[in-house]
PDB file of N, CA and C in Angstrom:
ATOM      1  N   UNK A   1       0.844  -1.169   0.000  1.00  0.00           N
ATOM      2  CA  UNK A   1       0.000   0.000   0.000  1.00  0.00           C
ATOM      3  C   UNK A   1       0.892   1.235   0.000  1.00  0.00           C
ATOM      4  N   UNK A   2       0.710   2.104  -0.831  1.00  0.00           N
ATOM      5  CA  UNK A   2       1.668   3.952  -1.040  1.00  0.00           C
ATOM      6  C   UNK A   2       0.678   4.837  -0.488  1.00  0.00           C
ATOM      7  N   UNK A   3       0.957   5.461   0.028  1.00  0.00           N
ATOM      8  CA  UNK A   3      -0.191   6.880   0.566  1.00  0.00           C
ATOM      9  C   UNK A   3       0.983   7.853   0.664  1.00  0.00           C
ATOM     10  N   UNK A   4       0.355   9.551   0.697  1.00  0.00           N
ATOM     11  CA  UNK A   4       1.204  10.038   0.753  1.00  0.00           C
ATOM     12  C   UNK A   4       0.649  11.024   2.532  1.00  0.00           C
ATOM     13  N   UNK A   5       1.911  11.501   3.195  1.00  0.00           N
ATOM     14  CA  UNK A   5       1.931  11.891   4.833  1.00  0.00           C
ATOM     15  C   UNK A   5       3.364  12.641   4.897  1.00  0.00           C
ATOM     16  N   UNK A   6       2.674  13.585   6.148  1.00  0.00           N
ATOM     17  CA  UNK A   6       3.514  14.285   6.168  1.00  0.00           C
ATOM     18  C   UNK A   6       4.194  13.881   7.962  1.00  0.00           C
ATOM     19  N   UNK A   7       5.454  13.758   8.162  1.00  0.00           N
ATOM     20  CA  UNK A   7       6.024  13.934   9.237  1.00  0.00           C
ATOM     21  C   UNK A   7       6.287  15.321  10.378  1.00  0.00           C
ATOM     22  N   UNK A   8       5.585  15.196  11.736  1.00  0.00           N
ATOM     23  CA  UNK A   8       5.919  16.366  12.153  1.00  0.00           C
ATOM     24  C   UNK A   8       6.938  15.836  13.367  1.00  0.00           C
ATOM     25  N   UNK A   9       8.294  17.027  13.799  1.00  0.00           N
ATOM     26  CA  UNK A   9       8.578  16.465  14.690  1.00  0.00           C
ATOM     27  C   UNK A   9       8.617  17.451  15.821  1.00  0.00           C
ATOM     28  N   UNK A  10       9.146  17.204  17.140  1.00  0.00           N
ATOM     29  CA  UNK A  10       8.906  18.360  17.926  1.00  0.00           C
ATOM     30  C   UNK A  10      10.569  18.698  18.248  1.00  0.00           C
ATOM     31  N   UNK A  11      10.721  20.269  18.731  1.00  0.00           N
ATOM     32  CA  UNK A  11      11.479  20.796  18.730  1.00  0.00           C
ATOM     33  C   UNK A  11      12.848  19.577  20.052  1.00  0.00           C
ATOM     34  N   UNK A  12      12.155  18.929  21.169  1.00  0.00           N
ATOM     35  CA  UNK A  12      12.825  18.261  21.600  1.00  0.00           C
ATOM     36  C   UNK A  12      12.480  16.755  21.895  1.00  0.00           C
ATOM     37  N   UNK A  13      13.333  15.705  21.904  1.00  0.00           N
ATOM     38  CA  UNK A  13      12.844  14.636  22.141  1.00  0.00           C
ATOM     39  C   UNK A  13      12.374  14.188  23.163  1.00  0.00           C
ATOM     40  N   UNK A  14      11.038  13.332  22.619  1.00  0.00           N
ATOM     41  CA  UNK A  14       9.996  12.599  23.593  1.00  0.00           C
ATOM     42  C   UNK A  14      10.020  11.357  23.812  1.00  0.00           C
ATOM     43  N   UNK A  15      11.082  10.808  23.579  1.00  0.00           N
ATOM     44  CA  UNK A  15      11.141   9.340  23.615  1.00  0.00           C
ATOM     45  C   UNK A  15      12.738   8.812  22.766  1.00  0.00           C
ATOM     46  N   UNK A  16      13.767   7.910  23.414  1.00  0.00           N
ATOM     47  CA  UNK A  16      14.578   7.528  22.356  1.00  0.00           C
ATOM     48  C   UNK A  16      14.551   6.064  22.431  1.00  0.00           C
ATOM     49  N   UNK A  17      15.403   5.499  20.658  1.00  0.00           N
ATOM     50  CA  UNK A  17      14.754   4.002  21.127  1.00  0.00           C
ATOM     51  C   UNK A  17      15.522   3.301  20.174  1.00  0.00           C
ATOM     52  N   UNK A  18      16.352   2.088  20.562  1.00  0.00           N
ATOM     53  CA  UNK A  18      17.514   2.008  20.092  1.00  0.00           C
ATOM     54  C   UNK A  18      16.678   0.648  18.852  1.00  0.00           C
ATOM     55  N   UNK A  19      17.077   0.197  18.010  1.00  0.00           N
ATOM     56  CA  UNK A  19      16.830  -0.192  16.861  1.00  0.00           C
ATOM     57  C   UNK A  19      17.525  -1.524  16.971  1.00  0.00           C
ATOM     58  N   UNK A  20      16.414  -2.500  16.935  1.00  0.00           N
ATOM     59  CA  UNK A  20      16.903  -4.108  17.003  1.00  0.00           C
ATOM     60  C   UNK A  20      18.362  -4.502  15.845  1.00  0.00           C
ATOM     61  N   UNK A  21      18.859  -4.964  16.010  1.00  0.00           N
ATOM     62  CA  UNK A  21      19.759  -5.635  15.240  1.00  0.00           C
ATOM     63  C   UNK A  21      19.198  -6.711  14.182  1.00  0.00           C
ATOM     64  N   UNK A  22      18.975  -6.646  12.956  1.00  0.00           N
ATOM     65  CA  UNK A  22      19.949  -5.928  12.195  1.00  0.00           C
ATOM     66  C   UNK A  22      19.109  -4.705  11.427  1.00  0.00           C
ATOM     67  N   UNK A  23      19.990  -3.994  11.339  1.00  0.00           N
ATOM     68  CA  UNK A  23      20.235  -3.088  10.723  1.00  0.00           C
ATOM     69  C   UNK A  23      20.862  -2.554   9.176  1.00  0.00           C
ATOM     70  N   UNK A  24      19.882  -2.322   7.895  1.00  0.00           N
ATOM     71  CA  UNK A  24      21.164  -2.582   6.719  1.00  0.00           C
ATOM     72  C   UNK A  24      20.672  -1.585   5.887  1.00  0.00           C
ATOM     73  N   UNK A  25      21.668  -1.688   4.665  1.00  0.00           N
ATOM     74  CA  UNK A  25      21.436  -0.767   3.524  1.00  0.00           C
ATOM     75  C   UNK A  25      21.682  -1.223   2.595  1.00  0.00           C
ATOM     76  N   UNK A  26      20.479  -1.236   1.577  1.00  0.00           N
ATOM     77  CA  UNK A  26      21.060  -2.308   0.168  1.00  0.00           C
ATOM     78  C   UNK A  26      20.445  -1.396  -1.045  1.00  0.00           C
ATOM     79  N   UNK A  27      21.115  -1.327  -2.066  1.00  0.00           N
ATOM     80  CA  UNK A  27      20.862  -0.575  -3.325  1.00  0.00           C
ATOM     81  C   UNK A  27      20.797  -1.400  -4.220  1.00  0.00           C
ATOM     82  N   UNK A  28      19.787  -0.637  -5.173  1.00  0.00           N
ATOM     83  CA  UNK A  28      19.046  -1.544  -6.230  1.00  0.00           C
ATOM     84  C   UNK A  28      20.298  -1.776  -7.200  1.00  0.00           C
ATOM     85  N   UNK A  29      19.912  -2.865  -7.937  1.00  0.00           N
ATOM     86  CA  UNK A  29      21.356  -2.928  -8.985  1.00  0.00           C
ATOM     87  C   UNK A  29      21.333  -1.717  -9.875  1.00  0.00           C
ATOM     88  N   UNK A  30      20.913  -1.000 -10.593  1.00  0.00           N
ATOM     89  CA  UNK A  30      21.097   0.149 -11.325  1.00  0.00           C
ATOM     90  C   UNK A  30      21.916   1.375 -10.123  1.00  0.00           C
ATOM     91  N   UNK A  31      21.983   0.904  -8.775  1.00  0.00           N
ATOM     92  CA  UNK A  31      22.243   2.094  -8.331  1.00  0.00           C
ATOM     93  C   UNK A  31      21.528   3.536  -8.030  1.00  0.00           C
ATOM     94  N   UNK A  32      20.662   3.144  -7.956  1.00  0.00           N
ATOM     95  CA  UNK A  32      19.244   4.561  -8.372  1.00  0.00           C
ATOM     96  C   UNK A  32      18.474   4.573  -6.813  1.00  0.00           C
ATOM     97  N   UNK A  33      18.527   3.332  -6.061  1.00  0.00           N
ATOM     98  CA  UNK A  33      17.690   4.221  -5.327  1.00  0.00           C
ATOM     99  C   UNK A  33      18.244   2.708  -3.439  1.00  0.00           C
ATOM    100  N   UNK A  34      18.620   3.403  -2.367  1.00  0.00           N
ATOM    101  CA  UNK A  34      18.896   2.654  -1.802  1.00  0.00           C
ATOM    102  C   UNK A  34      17.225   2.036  -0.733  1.00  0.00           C
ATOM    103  N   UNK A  35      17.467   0.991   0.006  1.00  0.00           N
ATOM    104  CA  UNK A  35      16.595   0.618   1.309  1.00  0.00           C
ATOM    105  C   UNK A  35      17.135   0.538   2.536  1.00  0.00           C
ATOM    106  N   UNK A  36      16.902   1.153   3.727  1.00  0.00           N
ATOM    107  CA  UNK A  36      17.652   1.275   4.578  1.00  0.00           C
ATOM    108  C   UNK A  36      16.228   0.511   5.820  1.00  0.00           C
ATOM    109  N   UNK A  37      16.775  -0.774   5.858  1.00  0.00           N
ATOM    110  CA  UNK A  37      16.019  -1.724   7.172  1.00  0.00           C
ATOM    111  C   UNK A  37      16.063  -1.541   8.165  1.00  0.00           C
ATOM    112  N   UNK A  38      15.042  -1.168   9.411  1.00  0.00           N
ATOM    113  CA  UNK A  38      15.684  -1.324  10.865  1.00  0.00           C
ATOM    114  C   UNK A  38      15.083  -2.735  11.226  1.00  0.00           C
ATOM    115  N   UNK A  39      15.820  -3.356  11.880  1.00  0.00           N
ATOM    116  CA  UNK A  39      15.217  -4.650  12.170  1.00  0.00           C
ATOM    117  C   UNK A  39      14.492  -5.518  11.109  1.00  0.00           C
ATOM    118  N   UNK A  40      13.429  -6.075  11.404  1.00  0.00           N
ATOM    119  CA  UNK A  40      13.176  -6.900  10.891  1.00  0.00           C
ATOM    120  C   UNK A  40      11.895  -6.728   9.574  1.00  0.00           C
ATOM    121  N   UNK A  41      11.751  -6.995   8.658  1.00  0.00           N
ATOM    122  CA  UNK A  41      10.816  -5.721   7.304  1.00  0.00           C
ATOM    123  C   UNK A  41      10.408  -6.733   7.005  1.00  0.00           C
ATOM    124  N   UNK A  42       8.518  -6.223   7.351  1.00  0.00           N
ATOM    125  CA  UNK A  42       7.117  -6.811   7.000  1.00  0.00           C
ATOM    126  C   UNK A  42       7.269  -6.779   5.790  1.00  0.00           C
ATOM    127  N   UNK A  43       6.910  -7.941   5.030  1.00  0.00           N
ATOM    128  CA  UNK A  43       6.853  -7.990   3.431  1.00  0.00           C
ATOM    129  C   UNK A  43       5.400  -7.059   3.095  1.00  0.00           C
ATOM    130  N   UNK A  44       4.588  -6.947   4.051  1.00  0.00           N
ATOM    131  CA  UNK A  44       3.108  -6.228   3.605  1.00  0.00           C
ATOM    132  C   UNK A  44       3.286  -4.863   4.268  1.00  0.00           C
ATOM    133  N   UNK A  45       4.389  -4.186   4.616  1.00  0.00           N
ATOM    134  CA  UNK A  45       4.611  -3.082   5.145  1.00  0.00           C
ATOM    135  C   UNK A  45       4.086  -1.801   4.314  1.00  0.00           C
ATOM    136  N   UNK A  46       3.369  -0.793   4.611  1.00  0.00           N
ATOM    137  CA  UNK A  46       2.829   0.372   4.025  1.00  0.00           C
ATOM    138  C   UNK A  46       3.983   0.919   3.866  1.00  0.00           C
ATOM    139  N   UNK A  47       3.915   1.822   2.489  1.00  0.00           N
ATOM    140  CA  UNK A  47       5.219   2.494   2.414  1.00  0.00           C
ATOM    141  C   UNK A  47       4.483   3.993   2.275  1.00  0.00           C
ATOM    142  N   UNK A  48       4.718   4.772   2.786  1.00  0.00           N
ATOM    143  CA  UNK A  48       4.297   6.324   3.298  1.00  0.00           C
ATOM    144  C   UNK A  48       5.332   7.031   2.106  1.00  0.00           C
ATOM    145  N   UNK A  49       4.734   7.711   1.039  1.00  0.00           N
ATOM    146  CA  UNK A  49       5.549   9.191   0.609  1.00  0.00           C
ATOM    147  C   UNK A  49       5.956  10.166   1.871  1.00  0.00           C
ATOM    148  N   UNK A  50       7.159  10.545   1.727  1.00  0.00           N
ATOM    149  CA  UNK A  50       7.849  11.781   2.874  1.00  0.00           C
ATOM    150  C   UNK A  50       7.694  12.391   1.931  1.00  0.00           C
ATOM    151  N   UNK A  51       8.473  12.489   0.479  1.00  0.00           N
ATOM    152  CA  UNK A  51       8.530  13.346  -0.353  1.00  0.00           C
ATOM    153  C   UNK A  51       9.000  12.550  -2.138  1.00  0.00           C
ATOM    154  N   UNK A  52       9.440  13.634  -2.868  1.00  0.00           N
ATOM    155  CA  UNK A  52       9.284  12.857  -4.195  1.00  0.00           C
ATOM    156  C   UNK A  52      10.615  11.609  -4.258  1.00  0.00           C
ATOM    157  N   UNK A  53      11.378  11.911  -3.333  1.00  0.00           N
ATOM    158  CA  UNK A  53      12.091  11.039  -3.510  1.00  0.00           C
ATOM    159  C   UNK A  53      12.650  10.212  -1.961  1.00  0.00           C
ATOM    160  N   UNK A  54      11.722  10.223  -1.213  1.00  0.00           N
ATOM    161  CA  UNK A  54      12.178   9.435   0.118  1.00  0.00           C
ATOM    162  C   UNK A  54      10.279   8.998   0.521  1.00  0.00           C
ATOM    163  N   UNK A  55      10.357   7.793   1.012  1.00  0.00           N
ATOM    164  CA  UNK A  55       9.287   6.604   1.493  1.00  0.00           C
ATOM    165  C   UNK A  55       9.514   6.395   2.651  1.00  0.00           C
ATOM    166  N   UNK A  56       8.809   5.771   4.065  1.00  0.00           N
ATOM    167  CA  UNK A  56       9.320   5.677   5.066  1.00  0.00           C
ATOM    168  C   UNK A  56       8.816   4.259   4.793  1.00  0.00           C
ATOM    169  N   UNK A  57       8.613   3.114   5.345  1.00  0.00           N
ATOM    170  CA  UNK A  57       8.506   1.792   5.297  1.00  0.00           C
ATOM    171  C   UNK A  57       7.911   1.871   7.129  1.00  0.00           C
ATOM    172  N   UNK A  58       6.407   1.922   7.403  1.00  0.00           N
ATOM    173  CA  UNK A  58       5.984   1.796   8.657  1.00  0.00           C
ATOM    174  C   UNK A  58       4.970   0.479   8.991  1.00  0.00           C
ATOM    175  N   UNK A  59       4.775   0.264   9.835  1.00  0.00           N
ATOM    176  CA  UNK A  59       3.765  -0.899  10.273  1.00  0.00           C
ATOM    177  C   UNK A  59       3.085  -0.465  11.916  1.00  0.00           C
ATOM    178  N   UNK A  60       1.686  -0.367  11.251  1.00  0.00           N
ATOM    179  CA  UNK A  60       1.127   0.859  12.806  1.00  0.00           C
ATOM    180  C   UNK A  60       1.963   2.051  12.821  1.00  0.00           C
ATOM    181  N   UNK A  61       2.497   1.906  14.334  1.00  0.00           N
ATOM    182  CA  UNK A  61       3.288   3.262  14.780  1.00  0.00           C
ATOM    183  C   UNK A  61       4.345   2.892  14.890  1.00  0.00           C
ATOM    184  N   UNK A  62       4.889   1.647  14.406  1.00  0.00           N
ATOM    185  CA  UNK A  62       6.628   1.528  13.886  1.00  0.00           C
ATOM    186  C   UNK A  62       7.420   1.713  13.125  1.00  0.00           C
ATOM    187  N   UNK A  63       8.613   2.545  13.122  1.00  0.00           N
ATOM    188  CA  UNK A  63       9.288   2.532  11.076  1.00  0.00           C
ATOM    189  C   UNK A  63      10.245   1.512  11.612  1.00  0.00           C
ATOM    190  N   UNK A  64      10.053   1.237  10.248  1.00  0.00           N
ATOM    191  CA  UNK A  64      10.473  -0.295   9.643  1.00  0.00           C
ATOM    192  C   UNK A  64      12.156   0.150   9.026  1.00  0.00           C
ATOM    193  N   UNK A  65      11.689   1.464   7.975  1.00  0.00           N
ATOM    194  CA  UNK A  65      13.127   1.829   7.656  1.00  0.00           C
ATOM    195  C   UNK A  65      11.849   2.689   6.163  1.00  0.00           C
ATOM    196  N   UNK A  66      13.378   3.376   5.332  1.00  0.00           N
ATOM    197  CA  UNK A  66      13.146   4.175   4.049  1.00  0.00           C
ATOM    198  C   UNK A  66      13.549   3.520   3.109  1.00  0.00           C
ATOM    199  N   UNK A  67      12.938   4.059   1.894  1.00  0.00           N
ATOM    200  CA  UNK A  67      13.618   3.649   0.696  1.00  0.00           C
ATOM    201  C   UNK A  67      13.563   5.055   0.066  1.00  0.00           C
ATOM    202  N   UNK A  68      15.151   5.600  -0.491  1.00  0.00           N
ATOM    203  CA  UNK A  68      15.464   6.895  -1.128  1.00  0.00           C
ATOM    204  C   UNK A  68      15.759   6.598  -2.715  1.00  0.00           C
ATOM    205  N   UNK A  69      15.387   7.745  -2.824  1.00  0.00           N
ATOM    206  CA  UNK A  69      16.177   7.725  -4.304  1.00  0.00           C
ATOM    207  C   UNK A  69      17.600   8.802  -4.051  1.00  0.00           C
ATOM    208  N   UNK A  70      18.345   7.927  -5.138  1.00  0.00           N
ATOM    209  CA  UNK A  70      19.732   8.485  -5.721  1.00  0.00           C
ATOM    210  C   UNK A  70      19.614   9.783  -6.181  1.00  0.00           C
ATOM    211  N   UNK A  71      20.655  10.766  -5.585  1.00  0.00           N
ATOM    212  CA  UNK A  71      20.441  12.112  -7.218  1.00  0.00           C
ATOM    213  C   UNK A  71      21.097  11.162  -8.406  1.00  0.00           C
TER     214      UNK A  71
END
């Protein structure tokens, strides 16, 4: 599922929260656009527009991780 949302954040933090292991970054073979996993990534995960070229990858009120594009 794609929808598009906007992120707000607040001027100081309300919570910190350390990110299961593993952790990765893998780019498509053309090089064009990377995925950056936290933990463990729902194959049915909603992917949220941030903007024209960044996705957040969430499930409920968890991020999962992004997928960017390359300049």
């Amino acid at each position: 599922m794609y929808r598009r949302a906007t992120l707000h954040f607040t001027q100081a933090p309300i919570a910190q929260k350390d990110f299961a292991l593993p952790v990765s970054v893998e780019k498509d073979a053309r090089g064009k656009r990377i995925r950056v996993t936290l933990g463990q990534l729902n194959a049915d995960a909603p992917v949220v527009g941030l903007s024209d070229r960044c996705q957040a990858l969430i499930d409920g009120d968890e991020l999962l991780g992004f997928m960017m594009a390359l300049p």
